[in-house]
PDB file of N, CA and C in Angstrom:
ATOM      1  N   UNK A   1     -33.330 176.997-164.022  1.00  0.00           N
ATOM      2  CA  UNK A   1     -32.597 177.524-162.889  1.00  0.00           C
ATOM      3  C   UNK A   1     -33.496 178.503-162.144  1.00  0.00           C
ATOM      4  N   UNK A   2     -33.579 178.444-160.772  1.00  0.00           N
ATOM      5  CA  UNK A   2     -34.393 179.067-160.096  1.00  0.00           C
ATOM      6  C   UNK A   2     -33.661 180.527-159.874  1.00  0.00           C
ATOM      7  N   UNK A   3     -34.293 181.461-159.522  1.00  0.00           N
ATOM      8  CA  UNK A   3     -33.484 182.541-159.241  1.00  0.00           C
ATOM      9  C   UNK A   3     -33.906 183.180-157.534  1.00  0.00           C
ATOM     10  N   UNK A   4     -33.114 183.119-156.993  1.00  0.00           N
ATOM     11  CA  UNK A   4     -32.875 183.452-155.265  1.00  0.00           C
ATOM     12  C   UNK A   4     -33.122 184.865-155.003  1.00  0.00           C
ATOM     13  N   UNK A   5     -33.965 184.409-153.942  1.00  0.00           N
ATOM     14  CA  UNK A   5     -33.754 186.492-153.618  1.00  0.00           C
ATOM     15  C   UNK A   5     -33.504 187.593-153.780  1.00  0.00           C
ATOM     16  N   UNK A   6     -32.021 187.166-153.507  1.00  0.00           N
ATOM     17  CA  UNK A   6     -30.909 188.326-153.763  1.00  0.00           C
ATOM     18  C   UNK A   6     -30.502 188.954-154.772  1.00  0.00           C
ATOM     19  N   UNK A   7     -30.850 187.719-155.713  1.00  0.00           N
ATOM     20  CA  UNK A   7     -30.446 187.768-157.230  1.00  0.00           C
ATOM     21  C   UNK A   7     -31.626 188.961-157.986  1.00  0.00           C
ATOM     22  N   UNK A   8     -33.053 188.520-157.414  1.00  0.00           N
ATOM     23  CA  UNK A   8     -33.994 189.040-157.837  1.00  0.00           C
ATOM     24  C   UNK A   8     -33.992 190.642-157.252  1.00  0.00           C
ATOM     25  N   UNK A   9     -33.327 190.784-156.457  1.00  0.00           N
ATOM     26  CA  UNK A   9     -33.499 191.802-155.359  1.00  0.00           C
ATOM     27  C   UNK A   9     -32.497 192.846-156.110  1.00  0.00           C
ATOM     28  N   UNK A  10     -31.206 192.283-156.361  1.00  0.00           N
ATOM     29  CA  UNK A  10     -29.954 193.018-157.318  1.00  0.00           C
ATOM     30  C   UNK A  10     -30.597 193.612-158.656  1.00  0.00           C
ATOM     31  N   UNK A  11     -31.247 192.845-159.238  1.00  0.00           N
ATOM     32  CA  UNK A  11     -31.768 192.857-160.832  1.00  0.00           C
ATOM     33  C   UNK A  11     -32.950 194.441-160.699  1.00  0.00           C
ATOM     34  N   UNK A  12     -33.335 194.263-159.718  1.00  0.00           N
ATOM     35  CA  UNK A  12     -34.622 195.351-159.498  1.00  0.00           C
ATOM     36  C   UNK A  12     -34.119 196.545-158.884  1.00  0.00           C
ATOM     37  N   UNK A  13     -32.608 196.520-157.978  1.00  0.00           N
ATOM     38  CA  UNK A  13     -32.127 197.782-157.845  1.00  0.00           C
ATOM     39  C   UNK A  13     -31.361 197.787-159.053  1.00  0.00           C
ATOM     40  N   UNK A  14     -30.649 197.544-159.847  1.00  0.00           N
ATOM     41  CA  UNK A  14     -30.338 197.917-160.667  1.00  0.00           C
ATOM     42  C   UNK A  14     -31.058 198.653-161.753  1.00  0.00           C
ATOM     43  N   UNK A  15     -31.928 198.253-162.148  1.00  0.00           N
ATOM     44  CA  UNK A  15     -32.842 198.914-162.754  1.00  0.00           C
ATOM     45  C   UNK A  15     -33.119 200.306-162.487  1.00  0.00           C
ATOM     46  N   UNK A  16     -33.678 200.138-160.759  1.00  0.00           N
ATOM     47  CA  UNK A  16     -34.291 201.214-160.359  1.00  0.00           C
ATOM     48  C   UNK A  16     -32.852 202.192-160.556  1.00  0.00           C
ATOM     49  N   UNK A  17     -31.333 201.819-160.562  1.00  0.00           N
ATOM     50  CA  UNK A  17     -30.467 203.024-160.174  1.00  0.00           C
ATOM     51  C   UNK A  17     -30.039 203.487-161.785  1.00  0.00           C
ATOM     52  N   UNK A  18     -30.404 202.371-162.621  1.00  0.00           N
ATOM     53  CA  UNK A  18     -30.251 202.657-163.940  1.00  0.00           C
ATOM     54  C   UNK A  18     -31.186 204.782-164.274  1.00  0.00           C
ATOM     55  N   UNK A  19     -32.351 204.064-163.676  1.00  0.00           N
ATOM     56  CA  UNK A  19     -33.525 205.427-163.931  1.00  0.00           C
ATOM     57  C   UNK A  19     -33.022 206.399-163.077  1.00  0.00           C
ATOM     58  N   UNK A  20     -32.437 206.186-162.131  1.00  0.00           N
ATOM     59  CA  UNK A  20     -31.908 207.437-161.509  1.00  0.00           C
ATOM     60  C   UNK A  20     -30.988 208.182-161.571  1.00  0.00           C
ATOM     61  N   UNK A  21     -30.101 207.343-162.286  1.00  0.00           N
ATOM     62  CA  UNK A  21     -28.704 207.560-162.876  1.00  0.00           C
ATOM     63  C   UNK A  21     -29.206 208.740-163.935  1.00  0.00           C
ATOM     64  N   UNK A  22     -30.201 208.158-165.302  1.00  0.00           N
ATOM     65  CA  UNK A  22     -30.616 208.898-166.000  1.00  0.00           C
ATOM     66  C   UNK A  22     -30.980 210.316-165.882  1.00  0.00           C
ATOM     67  N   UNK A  23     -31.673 210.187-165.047  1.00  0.00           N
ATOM     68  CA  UNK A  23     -32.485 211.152-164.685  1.00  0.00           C
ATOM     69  C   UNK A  23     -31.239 211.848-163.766  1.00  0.00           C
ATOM     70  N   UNK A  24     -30.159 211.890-163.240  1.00  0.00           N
ATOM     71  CA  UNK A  24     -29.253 212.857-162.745  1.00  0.00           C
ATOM     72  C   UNK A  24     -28.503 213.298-163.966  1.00  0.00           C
ATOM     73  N   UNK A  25     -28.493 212.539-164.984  1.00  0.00           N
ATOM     74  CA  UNK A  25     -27.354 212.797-165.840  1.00  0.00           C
ATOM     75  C   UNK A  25     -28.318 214.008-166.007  1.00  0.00           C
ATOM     76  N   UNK A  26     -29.666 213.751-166.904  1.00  0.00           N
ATOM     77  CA  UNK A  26     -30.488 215.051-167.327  1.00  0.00           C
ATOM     78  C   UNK A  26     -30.307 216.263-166.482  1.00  0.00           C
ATOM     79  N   UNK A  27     -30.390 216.114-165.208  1.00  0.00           N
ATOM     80  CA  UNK A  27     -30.737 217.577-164.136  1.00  0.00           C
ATOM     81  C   UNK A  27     -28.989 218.198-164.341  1.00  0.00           C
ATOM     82  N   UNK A  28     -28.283 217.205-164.751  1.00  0.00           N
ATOM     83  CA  UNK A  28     -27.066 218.034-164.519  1.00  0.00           C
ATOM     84  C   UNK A  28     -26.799 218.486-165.539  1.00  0.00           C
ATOM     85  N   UNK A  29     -27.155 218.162-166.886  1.00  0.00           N
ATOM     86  CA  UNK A  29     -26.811 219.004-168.104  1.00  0.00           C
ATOM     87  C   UNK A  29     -28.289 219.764-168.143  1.00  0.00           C
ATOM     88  N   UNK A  30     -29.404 220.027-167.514  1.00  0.00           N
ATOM     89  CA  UNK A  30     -30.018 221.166-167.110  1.00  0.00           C
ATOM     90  C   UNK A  30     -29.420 222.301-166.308  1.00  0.00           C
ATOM     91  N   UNK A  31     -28.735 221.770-165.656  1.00  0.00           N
ATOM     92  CA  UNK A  31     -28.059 222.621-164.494  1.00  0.00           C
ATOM     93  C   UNK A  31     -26.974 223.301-165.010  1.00  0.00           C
ATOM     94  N   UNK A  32     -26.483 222.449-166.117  1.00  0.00           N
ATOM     95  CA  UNK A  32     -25.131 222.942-166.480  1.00  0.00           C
ATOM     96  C   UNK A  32     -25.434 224.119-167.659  1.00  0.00           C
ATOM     97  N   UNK A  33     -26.988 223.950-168.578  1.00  0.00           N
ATOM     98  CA  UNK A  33     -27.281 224.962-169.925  1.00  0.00           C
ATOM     99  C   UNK A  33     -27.713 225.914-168.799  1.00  0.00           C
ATOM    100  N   UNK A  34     -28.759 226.213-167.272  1.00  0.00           N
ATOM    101  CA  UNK A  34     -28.688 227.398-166.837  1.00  0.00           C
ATOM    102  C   UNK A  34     -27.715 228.027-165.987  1.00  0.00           C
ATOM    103  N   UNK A  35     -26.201 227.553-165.889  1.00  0.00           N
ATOM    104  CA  UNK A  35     -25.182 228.091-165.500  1.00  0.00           C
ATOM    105  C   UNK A  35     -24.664 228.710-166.839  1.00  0.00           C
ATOM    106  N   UNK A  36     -24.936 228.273-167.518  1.00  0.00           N
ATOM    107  CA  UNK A  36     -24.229 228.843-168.941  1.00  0.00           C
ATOM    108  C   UNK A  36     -24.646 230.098-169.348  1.00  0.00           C
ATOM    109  N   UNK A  37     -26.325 229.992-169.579  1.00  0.00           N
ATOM    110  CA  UNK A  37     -26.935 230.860-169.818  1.00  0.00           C
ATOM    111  C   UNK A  37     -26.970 232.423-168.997  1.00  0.00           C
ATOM    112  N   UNK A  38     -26.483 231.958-167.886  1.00  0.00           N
ATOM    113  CA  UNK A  38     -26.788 232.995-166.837  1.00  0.00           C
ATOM    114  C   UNK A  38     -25.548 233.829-166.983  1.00  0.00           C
ATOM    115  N   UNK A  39     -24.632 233.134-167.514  1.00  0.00           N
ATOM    116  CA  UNK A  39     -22.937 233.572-167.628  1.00  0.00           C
ATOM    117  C   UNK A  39     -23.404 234.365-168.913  1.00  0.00           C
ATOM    118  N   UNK A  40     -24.162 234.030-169.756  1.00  0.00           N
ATOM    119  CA  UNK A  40     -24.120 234.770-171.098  1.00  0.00           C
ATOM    120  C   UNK A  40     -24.803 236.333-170.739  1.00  0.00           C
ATOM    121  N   UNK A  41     -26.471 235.678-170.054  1.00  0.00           N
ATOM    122  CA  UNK A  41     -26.379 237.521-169.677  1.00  0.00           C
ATOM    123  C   UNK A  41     -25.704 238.348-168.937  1.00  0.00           C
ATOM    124  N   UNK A  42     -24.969 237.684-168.093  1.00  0.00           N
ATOM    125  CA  UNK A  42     -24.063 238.242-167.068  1.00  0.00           C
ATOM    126  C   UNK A  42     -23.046 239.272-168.015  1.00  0.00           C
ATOM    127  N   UNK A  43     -22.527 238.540-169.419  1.00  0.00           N
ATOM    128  CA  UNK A  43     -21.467 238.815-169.926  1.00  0.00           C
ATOM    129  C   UNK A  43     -21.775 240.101-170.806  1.00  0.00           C
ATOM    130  N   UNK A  44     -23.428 239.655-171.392  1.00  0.00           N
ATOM    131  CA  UNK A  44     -24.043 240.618-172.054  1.00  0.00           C
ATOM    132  C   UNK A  44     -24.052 242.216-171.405  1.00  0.00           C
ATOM    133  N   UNK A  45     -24.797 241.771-170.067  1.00  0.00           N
ATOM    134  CA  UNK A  45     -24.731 243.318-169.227  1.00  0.00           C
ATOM    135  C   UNK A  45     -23.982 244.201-169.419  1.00  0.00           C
ATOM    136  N   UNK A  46     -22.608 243.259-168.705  1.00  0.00           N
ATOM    137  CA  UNK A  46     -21.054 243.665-168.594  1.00  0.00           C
ATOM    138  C   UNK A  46     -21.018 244.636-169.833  1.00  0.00           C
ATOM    139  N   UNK A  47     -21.223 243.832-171.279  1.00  0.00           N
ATOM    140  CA  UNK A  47     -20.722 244.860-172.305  1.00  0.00           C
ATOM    141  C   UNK A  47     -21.157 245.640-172.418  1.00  0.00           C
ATOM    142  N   UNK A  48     -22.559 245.738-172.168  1.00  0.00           N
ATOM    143  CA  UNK A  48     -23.483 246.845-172.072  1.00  0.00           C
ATOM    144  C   UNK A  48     -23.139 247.919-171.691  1.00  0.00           C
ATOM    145  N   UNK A  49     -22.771 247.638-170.134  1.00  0.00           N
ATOM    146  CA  UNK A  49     -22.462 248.198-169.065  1.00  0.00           C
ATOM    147  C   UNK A  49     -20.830 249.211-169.909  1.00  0.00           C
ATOM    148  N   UNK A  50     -19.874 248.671-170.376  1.00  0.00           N
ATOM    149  CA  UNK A  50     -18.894 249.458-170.727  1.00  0.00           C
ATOM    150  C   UNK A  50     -19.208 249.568-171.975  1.00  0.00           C
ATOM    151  N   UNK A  51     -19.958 249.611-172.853  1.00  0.00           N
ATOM    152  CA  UNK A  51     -19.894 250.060-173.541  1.00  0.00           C
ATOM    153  C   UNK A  51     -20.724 251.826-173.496  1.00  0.00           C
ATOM    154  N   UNK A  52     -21.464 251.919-172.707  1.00  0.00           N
ATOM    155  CA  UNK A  52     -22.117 252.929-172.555  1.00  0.00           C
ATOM    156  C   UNK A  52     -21.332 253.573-171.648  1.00  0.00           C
ATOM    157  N   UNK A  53     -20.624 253.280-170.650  1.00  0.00           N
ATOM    158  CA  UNK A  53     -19.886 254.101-169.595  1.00  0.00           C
ATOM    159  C   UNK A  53     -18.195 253.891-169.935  1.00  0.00           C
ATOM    160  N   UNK A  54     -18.066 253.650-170.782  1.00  0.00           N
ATOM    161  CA  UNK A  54     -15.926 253.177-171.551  1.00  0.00           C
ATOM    162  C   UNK A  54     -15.797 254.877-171.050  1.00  0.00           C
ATOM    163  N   UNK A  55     -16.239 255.518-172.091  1.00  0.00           N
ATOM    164  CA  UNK A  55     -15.744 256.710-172.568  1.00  0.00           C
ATOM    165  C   UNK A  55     -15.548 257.781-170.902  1.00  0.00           C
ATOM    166  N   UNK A  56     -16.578 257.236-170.212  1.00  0.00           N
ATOM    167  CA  UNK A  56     -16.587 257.991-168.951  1.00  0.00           C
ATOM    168  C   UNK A  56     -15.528 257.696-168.309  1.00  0.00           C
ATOM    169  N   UNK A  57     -15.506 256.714-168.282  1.00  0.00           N
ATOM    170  CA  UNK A  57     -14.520 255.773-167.382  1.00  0.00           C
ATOM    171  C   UNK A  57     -13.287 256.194-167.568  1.00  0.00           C
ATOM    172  N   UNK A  58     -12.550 255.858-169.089  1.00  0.00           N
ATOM    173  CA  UNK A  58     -11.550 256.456-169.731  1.00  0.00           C
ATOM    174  C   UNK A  58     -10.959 258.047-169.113  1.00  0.00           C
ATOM    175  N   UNK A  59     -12.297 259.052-169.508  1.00  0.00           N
ATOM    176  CA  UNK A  59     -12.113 260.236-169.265  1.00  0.00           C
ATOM    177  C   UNK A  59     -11.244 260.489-167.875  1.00  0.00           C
ATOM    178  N   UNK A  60     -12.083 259.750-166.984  1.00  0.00           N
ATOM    179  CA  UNK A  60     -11.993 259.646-165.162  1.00  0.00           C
ATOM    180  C   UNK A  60     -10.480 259.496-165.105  1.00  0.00           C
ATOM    181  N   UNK A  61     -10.305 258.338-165.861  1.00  0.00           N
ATOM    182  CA  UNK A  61      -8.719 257.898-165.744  1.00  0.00           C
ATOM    183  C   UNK A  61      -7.615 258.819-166.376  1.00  0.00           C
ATOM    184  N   UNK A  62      -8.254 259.430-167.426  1.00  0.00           N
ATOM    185  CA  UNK A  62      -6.693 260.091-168.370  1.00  0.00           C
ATOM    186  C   UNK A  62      -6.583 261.368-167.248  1.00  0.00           C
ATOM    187  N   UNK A  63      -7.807 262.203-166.732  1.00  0.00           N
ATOM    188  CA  UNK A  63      -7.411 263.423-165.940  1.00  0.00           C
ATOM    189  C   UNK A  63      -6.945 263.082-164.681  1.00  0.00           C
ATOM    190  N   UNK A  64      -6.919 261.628-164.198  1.00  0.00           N
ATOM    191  CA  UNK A  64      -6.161 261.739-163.133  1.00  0.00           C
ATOM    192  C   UNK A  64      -4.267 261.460-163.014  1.00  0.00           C
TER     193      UNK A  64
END
């Protein structure tokens, strides 16, 4: 059976969208561990952040 153009033409984008497909899945679970990560130091700061200034903060609030 001979194979036509189109046929040949389908078989070779497919392929090619197979690799691209791949390769988005990767960038997006890249994309998705440095959204994560960025949330973790974000979160880290934060505690940082009250844990060193709670007591101030607190203070500010009970005398008013």
């Amino acid at each position: 059976m001979v194979k036509r153009y189109w046929q040949v033409h389908v078989n070779a984008e497919s392929k090619k969208n197979k690799k691209s497909k791949r390769g988005q899945v990767m960038l997006e679970y890249v994309v998705a561990l440095g959204v994560f990560m960025a949330m973790v130091v974000l979160c880290a700061m934060l505690l940082y952040a009250f844990k060193s200034y709670g007591g101030r903060v607190l203070s500010l609030m009970a005398s008013a």
